[in-house]
PDB file of N, CA and C in Angstrom:
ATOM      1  N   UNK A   1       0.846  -1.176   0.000  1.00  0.00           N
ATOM      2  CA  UNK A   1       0.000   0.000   0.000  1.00  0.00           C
ATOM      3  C   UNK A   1       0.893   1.240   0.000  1.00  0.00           C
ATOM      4  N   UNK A   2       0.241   2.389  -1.230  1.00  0.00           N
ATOM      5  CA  UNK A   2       1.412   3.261  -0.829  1.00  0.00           C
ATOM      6  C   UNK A   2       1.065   4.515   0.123  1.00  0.00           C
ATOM      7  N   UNK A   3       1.872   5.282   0.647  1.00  0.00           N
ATOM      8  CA  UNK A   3       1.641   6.227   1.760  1.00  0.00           C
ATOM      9  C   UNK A   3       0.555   6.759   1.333  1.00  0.00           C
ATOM     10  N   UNK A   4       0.189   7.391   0.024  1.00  0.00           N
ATOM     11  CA  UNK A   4      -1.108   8.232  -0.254  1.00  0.00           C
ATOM     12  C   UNK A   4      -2.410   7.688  -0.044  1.00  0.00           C
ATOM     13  N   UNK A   5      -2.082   6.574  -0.091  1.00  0.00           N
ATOM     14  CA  UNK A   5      -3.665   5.432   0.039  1.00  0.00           C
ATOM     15  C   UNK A   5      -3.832   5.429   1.335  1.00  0.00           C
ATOM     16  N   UNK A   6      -3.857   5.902   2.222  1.00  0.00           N
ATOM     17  CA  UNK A   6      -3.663   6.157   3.816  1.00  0.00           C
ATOM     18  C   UNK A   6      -5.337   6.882   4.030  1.00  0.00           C
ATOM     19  N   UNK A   7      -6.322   6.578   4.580  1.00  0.00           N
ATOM     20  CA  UNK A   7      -7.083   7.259   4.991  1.00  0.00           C
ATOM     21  C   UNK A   7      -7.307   7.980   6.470  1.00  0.00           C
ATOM     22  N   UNK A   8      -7.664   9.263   6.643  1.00  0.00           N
ATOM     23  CA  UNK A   8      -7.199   9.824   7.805  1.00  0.00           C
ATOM     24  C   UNK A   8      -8.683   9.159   8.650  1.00  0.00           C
ATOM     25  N   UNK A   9      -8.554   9.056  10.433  1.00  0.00           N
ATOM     26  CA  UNK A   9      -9.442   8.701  11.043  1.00  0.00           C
ATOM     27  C   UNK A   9      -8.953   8.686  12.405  1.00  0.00           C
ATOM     28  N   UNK A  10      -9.874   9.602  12.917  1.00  0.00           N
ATOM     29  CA  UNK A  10      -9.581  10.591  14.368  1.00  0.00           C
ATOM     30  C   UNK A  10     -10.367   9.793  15.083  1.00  0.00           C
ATOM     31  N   UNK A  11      -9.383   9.612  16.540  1.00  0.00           N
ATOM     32  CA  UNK A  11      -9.757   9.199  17.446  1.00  0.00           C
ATOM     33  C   UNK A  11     -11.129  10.137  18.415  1.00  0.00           C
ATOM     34  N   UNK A  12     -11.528   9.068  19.516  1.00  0.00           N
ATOM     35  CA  UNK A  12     -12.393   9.179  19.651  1.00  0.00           C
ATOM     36  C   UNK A  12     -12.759  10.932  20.349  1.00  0.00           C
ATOM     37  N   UNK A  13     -11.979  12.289  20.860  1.00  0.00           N
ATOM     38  CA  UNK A  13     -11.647  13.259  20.862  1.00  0.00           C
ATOM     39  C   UNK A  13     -13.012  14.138  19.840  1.00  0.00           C
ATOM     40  N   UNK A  14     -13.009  14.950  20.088  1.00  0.00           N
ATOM     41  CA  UNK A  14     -14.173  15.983  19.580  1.00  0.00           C
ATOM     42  C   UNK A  14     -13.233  17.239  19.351  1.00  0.00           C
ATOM     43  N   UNK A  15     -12.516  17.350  19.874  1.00  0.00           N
ATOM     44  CA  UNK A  15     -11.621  18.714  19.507  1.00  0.00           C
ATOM     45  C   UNK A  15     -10.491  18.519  17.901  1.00  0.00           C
ATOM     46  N   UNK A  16     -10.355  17.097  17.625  1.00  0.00           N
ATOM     47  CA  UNK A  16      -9.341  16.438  16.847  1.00  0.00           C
ATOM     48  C   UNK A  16      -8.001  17.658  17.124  1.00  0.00           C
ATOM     49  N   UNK A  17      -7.850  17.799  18.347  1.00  0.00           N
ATOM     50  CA  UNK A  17      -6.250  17.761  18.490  1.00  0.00           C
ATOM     51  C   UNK A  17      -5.256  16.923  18.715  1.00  0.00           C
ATOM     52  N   UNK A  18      -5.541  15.469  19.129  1.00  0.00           N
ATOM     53  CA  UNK A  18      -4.843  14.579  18.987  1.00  0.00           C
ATOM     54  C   UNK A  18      -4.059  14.201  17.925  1.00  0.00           C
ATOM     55  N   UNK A  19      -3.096  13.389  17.734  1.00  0.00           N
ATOM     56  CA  UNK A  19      -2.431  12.706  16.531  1.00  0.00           C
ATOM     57  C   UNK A  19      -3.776  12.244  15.954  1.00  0.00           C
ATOM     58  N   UNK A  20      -3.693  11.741  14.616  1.00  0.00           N
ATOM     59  CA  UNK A  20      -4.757  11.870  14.057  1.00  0.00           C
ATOM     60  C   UNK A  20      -3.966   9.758  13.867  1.00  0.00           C
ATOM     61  N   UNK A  21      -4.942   8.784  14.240  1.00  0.00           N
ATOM     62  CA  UNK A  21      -4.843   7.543  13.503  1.00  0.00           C
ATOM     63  C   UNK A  21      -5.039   7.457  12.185  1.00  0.00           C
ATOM     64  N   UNK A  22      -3.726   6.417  11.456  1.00  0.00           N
ATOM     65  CA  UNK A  22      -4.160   6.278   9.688  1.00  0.00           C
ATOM     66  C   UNK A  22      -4.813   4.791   9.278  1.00  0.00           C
ATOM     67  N   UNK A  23      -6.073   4.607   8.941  1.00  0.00           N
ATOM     68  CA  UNK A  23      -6.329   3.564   8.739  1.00  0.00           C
ATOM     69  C   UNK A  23      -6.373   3.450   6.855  1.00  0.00           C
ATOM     70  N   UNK A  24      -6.299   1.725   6.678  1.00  0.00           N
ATOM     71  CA  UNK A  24      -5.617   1.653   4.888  1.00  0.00           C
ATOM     72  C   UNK A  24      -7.407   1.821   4.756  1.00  0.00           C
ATOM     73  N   UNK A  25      -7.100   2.572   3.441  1.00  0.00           N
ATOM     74  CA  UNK A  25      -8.328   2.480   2.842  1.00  0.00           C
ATOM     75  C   UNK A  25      -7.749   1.946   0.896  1.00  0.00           C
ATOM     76  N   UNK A  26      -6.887   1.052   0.696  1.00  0.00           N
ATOM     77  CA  UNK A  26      -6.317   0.201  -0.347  1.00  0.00           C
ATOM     78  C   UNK A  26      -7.397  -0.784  -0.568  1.00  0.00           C
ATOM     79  N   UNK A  27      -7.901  -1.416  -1.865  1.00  0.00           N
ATOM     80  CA  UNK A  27      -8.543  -2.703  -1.447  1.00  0.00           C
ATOM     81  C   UNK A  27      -7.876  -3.508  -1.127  1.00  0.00           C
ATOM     82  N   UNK A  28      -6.864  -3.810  -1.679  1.00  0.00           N
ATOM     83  CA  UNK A  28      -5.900  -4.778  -0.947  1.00  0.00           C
ATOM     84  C   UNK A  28      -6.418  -5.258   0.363  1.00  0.00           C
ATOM     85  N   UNK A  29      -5.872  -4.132   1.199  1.00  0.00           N
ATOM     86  CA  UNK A  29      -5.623  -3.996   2.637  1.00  0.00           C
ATOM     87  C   UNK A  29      -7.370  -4.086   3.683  1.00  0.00           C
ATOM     88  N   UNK A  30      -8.299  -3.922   2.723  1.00  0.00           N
ATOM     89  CA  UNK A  30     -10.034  -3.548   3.238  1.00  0.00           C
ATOM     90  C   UNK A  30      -9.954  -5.138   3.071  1.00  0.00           C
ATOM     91  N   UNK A  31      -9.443  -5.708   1.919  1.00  0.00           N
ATOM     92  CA  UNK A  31      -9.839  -7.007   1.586  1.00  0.00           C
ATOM     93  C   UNK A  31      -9.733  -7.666   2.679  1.00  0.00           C
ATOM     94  N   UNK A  32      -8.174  -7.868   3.349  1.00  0.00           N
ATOM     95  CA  UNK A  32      -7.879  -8.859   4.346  1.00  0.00           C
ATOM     96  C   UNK A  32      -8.495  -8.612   5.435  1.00  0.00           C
ATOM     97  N   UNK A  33      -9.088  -7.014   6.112  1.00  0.00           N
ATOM     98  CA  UNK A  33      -9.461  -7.145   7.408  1.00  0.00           C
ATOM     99  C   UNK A  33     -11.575  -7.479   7.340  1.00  0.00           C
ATOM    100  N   UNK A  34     -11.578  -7.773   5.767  1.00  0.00           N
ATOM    101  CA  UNK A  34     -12.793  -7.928   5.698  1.00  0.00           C
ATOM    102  C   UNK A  34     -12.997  -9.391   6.266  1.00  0.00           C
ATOM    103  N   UNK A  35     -12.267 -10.210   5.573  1.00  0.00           N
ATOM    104  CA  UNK A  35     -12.375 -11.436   6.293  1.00  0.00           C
ATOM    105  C   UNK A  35     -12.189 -12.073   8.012  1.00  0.00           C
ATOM    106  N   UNK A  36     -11.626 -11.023   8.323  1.00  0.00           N
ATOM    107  CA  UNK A  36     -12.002 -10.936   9.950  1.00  0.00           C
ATOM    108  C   UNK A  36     -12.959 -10.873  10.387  1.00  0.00           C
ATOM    109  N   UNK A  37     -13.963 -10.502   9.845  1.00  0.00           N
ATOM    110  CA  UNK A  37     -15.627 -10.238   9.753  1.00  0.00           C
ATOM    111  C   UNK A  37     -16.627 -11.302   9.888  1.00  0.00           C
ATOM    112  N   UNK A  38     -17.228 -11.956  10.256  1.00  0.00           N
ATOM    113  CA  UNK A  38     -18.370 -13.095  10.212  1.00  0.00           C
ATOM    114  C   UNK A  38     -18.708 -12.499   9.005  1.00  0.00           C
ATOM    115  N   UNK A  39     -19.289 -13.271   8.084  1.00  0.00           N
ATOM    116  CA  UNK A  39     -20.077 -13.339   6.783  1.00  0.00           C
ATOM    117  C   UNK A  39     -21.374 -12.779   6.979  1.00  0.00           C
ATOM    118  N   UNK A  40     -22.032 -11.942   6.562  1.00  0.00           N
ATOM    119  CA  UNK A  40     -23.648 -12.153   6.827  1.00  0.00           C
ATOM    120  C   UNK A  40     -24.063 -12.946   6.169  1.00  0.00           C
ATOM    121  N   UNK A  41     -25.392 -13.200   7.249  1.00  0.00           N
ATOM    122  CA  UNK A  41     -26.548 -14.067   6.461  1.00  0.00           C
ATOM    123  C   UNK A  41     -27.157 -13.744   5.714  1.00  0.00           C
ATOM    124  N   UNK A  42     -27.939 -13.990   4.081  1.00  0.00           N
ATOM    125  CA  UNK A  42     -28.508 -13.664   3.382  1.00  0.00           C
ATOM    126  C   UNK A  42     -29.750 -13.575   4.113  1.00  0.00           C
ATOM    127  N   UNK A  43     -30.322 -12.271   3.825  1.00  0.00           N
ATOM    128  CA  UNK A  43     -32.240 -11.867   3.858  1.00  0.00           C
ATOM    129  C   UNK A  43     -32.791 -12.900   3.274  1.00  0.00           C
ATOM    130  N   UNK A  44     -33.872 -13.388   4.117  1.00  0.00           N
ATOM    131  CA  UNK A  44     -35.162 -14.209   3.697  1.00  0.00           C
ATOM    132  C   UNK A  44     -35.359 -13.604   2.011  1.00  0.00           C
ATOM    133  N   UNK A  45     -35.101 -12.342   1.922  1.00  0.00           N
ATOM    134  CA  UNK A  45     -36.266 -11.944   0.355  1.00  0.00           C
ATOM    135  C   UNK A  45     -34.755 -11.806  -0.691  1.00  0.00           C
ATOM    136  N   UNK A  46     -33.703 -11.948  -0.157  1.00  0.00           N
ATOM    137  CA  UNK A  46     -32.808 -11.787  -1.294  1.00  0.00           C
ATOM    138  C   UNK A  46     -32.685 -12.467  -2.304  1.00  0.00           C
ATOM    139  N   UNK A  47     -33.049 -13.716  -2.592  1.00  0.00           N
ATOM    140  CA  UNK A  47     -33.272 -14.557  -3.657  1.00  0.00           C
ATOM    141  C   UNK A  47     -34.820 -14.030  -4.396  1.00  0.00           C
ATOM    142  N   UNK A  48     -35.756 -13.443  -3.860  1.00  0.00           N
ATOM    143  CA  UNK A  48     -37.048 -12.694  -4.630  1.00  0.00           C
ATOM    144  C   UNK A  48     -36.460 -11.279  -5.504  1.00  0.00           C
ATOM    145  N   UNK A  49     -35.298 -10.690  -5.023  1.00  0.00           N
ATOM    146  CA  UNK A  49     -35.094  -9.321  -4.796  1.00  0.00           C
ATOM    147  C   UNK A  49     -33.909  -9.724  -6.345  1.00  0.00           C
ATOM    148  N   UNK A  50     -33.392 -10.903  -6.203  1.00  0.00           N
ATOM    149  CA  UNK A  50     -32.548 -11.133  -7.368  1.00  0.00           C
ATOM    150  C   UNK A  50     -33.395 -11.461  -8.563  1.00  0.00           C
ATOM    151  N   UNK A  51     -34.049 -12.212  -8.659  1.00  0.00           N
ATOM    152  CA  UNK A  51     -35.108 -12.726  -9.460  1.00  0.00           C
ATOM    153  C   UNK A  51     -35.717 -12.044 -10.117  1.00  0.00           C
ATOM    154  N   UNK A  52     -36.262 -10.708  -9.231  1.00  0.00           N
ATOM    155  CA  UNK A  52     -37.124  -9.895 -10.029  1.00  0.00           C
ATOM    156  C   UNK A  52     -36.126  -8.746 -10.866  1.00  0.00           C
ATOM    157  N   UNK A  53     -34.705  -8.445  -9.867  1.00  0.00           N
ATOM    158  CA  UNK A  53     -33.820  -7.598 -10.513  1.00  0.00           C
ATOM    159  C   UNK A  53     -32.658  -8.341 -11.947  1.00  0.00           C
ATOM    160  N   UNK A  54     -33.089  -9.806 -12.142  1.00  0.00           N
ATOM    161  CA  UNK A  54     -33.212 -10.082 -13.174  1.00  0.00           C
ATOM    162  C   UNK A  54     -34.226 -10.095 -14.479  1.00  0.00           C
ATOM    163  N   UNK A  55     -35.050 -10.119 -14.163  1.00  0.00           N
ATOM    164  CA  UNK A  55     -36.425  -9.635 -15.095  1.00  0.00           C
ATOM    165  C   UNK A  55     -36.148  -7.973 -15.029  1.00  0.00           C
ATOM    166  N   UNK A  56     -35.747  -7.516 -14.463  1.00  0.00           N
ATOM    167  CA  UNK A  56     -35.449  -5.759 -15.142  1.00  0.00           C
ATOM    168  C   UNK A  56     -34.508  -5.976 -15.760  1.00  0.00           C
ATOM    169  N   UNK A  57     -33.712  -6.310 -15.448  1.00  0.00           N
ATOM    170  CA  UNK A  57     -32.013  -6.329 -16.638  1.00  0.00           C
ATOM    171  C   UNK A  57     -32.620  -6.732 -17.739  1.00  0.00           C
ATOM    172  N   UNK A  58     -33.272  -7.996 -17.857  1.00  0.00           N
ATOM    173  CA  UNK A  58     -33.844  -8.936 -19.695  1.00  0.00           C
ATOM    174  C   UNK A  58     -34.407  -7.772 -20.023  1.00  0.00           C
ATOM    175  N   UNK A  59     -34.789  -7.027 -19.324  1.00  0.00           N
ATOM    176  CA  UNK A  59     -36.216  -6.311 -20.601  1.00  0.00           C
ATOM    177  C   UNK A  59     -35.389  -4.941 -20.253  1.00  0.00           C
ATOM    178  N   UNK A  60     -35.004  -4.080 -19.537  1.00  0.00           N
ATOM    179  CA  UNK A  60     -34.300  -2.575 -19.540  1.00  0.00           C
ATOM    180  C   UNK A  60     -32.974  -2.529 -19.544  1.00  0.00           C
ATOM    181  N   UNK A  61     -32.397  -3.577 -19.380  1.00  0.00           N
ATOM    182  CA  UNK A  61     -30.599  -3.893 -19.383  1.00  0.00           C
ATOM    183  C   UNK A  61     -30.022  -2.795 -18.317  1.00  0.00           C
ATOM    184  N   UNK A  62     -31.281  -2.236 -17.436  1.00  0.00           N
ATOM    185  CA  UNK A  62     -30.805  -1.419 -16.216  1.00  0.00           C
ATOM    186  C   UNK A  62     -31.368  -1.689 -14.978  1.00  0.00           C
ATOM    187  N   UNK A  63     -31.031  -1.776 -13.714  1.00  0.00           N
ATOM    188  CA  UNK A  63     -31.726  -1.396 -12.357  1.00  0.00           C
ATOM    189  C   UNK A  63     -31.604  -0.533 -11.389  1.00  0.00           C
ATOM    190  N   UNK A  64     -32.607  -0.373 -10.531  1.00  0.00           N
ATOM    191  CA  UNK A  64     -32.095   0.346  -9.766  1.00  0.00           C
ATOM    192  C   UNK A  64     -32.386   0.117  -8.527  1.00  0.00           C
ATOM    193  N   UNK A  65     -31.957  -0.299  -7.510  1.00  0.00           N
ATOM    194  CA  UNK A  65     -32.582  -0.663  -6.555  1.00  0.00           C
ATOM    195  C   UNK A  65     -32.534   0.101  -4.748  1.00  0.00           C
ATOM    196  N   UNK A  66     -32.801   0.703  -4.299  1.00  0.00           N
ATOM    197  CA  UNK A  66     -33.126   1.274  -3.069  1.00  0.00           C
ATOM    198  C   UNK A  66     -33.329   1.048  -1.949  1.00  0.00           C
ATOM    199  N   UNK A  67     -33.117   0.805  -0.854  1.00  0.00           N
ATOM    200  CA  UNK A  67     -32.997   0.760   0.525  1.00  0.00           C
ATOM    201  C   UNK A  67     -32.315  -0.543   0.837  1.00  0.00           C
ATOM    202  N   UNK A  68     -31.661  -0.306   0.367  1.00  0.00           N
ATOM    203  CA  UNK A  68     -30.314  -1.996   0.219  1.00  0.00           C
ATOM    204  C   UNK A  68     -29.803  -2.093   1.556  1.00  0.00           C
ATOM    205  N   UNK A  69     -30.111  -2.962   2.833  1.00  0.00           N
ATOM    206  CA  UNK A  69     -29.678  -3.215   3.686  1.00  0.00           C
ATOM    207  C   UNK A  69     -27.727  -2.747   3.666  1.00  0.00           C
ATOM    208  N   UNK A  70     -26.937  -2.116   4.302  1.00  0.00           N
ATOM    209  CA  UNK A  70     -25.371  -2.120   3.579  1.00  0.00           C
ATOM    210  C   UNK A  70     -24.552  -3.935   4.209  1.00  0.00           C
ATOM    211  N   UNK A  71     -25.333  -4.697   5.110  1.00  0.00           N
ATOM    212  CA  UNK A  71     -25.108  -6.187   5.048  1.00  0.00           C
ATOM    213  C   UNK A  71     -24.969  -6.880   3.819  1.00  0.00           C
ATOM    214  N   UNK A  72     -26.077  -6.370   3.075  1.00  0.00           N
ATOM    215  CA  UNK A  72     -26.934  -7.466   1.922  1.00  0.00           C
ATOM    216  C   UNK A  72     -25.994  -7.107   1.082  1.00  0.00           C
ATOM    217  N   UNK A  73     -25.516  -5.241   0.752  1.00  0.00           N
ATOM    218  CA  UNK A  73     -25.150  -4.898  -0.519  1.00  0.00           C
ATOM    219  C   UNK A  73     -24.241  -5.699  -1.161  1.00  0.00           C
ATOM    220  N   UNK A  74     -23.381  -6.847  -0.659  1.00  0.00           N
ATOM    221  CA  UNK A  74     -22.298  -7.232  -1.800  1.00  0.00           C
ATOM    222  C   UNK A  74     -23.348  -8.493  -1.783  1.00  0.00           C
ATOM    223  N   UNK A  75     -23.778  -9.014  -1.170  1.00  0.00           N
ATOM    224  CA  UNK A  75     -24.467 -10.263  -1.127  1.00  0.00           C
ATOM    225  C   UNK A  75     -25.476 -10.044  -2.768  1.00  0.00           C
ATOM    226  N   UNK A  76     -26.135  -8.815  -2.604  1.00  0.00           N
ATOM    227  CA  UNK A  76     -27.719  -9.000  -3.968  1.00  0.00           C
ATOM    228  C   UNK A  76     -25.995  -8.221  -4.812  1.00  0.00           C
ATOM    229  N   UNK A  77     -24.944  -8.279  -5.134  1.00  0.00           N
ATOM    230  CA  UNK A  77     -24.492  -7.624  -5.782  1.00  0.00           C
ATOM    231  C   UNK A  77     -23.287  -9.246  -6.592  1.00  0.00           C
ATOM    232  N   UNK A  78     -22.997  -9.931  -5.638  1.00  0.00           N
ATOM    233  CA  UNK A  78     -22.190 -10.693  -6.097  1.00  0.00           C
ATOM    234  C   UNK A  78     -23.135 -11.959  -6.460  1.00  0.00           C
ATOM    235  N   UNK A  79     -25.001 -11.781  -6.425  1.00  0.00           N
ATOM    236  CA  UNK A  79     -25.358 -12.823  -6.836  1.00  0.00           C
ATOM    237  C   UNK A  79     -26.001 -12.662  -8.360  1.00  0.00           C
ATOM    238  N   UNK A  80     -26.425 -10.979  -7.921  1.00  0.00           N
ATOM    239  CA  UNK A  80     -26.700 -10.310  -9.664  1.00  0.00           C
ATOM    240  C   UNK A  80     -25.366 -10.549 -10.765  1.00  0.00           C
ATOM    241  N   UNK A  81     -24.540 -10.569 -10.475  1.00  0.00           N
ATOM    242  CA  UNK A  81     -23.362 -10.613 -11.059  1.00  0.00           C
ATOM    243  C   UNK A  81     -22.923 -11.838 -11.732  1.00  0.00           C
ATOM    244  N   UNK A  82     -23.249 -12.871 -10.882  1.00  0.00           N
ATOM    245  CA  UNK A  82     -23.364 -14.381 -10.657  1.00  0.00           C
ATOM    246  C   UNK A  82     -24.101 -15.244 -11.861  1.00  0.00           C
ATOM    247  N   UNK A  83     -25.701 -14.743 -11.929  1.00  0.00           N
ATOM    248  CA  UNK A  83     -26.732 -15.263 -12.477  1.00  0.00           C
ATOM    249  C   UNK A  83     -26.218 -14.081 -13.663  1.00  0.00           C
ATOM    250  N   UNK A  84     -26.408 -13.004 -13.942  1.00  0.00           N
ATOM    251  CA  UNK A  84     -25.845 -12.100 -15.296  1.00  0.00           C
ATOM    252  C   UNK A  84     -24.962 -12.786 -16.143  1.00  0.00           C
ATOM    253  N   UNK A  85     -23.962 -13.259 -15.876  1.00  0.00           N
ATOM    254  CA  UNK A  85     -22.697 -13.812 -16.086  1.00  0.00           C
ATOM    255  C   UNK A  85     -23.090 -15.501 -16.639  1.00  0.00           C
ATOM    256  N   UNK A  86     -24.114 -15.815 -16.200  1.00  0.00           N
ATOM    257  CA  UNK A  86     -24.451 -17.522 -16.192  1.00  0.00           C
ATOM    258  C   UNK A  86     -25.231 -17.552 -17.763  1.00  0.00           C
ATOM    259  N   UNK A  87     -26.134 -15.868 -17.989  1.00  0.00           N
ATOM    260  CA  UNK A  87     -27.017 -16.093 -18.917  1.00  0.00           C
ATOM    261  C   UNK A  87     -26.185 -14.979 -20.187  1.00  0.00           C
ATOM    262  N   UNK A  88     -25.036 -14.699 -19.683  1.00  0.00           N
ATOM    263  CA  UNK A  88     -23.815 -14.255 -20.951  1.00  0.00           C
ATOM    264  C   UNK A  88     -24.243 -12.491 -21.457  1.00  0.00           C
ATOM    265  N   UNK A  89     -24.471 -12.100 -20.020  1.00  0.00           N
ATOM    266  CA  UNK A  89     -24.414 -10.655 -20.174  1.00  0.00           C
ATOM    267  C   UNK A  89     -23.015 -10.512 -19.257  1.00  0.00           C
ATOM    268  N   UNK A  90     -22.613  -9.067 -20.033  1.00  0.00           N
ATOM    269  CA  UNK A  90     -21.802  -8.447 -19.208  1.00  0.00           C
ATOM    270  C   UNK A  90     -22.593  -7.030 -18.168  1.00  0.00           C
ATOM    271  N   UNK A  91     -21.906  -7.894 -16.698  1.00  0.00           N
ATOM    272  CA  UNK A  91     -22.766  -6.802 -15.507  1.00  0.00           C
ATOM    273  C   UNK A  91     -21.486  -5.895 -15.118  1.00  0.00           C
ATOM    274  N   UNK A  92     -22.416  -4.607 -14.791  1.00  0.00           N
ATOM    275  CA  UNK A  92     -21.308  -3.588 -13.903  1.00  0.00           C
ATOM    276  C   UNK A  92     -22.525  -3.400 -12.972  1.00  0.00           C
ATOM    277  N   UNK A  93     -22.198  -3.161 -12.173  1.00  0.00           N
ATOM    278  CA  UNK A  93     -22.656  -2.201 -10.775  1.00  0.00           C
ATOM    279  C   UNK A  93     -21.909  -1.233 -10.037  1.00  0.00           C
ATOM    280  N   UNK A  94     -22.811  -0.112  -9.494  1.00  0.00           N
ATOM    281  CA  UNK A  94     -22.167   0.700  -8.153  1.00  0.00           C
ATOM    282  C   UNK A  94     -23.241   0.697  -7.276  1.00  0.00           C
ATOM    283  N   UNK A  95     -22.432   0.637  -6.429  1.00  0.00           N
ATOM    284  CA  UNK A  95     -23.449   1.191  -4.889  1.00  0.00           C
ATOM    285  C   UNK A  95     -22.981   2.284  -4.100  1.00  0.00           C
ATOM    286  N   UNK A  96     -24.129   2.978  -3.461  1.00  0.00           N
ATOM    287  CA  UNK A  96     -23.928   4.062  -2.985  1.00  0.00           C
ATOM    288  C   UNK A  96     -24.760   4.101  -1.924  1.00  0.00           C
ATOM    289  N   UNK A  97     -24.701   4.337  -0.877  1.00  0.00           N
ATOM    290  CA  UNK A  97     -25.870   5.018   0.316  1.00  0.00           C
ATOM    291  C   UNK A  97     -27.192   4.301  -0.114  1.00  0.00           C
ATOM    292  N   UNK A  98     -26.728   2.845   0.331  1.00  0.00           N
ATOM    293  CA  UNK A  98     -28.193   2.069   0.361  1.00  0.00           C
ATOM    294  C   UNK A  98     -28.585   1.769  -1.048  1.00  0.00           C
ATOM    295  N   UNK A  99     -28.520   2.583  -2.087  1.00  0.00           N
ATOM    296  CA  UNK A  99     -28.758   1.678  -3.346  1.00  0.00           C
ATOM    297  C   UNK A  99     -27.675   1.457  -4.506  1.00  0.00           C
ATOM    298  N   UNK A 100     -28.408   0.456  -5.383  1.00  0.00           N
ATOM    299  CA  UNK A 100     -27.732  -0.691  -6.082  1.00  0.00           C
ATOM    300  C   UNK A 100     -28.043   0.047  -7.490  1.00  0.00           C
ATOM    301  N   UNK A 101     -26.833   0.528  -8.617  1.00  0.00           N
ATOM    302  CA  UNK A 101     -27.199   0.531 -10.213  1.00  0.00           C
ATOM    303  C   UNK A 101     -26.751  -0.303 -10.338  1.00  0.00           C
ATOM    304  N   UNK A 102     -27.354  -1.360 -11.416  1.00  0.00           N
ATOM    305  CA  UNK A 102     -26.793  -2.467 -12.201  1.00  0.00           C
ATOM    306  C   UNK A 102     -27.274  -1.762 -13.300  1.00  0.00           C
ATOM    307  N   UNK A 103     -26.140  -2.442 -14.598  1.00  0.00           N
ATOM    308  CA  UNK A 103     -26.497  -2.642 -15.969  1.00  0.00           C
ATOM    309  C   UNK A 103     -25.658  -3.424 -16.366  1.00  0.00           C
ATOM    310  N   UNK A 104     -26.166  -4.121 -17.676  1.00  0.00           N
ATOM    311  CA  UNK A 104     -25.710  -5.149 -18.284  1.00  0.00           C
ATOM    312  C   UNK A 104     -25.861  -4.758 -19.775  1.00  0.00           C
ATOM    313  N   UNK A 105     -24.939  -5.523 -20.529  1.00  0.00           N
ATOM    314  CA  UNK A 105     -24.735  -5.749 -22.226  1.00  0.00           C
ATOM    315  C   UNK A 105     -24.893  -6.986 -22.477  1.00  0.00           C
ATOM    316  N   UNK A 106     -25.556  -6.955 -23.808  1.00  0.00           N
ATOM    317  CA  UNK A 106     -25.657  -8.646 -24.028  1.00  0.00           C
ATOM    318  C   UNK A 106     -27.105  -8.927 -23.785  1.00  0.00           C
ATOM    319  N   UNK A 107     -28.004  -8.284 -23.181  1.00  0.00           N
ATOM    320  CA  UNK A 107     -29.461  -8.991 -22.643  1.00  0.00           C
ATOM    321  C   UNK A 107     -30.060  -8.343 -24.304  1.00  0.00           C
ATOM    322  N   UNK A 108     -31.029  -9.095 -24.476  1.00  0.00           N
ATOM    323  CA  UNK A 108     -31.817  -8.989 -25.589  1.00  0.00           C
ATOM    324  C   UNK A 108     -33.020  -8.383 -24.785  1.00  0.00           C
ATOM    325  N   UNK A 109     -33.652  -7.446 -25.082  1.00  0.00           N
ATOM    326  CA  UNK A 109     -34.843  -6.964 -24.131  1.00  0.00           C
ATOM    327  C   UNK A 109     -36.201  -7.648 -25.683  1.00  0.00           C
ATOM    328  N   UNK A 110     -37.143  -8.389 -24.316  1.00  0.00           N
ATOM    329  CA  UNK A 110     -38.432  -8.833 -25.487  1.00  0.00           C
ATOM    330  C   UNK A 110     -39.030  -7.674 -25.397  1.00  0.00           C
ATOM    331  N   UNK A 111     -40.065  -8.697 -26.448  1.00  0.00           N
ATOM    332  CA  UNK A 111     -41.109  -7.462 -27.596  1.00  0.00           C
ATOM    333  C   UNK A 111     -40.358  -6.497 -28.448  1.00  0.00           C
ATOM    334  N   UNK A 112     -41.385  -5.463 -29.076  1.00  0.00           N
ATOM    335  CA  UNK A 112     -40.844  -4.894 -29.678  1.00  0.00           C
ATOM    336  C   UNK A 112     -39.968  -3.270 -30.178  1.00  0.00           C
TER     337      UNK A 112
END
């Protein structure tokens, strides 16, 4: 990781006159202390929530989805990705503050 990839993060102090702590904000470095983490459990509705945000991709090759638990977000993100990938679209996503853009290339949208 190099020095610039350093994210600043102040102890617990209200005045921030203290030394200021540097925590990595690298993926690299997010990666490994992610796995220190228990896994979450998938939501009861996340397999409904994929399903249907596959039927938007076939027919708009876009989604958008809103009040995304931030547990769930890689979970409905690495399974959209998953099933996209199975039926030979190419997926991107971002997430932001609770919601999910997906889009994909490759989906044939029906009708006409």
């Amino acid at each position: 990781m190099a020095a610039t990839e350093v994210g600043r993060v102040h102890p617990g102090s209200h005045d921030f006159e203290d030394d200021p702590t540097f925590a990595p904000s690298c993926k690299r470095c997010n990666r490994v202390l992610d796995h220190q983490f228990p896994s979450p459990t998938p939501a009861d509705t996340l397999e409904a929530v994929v399903r249907r945000g596959l039927v938007e991709l076939g027919v708009c090759s876009s989604l958008l989805i809103d009040g995304v638990p931030t547990d769930q977000m890689e979970l409905l993100r690495s399974r959209l990705r998953k099933e996209a990938r199975q039926r030979g679209w190419k997926f991107q996503s971002t997430a932001r503050d609770g919601m999910l853009l997906a889009m994909v290339e490759g989906a044939v949208p029906r009708g006409g």
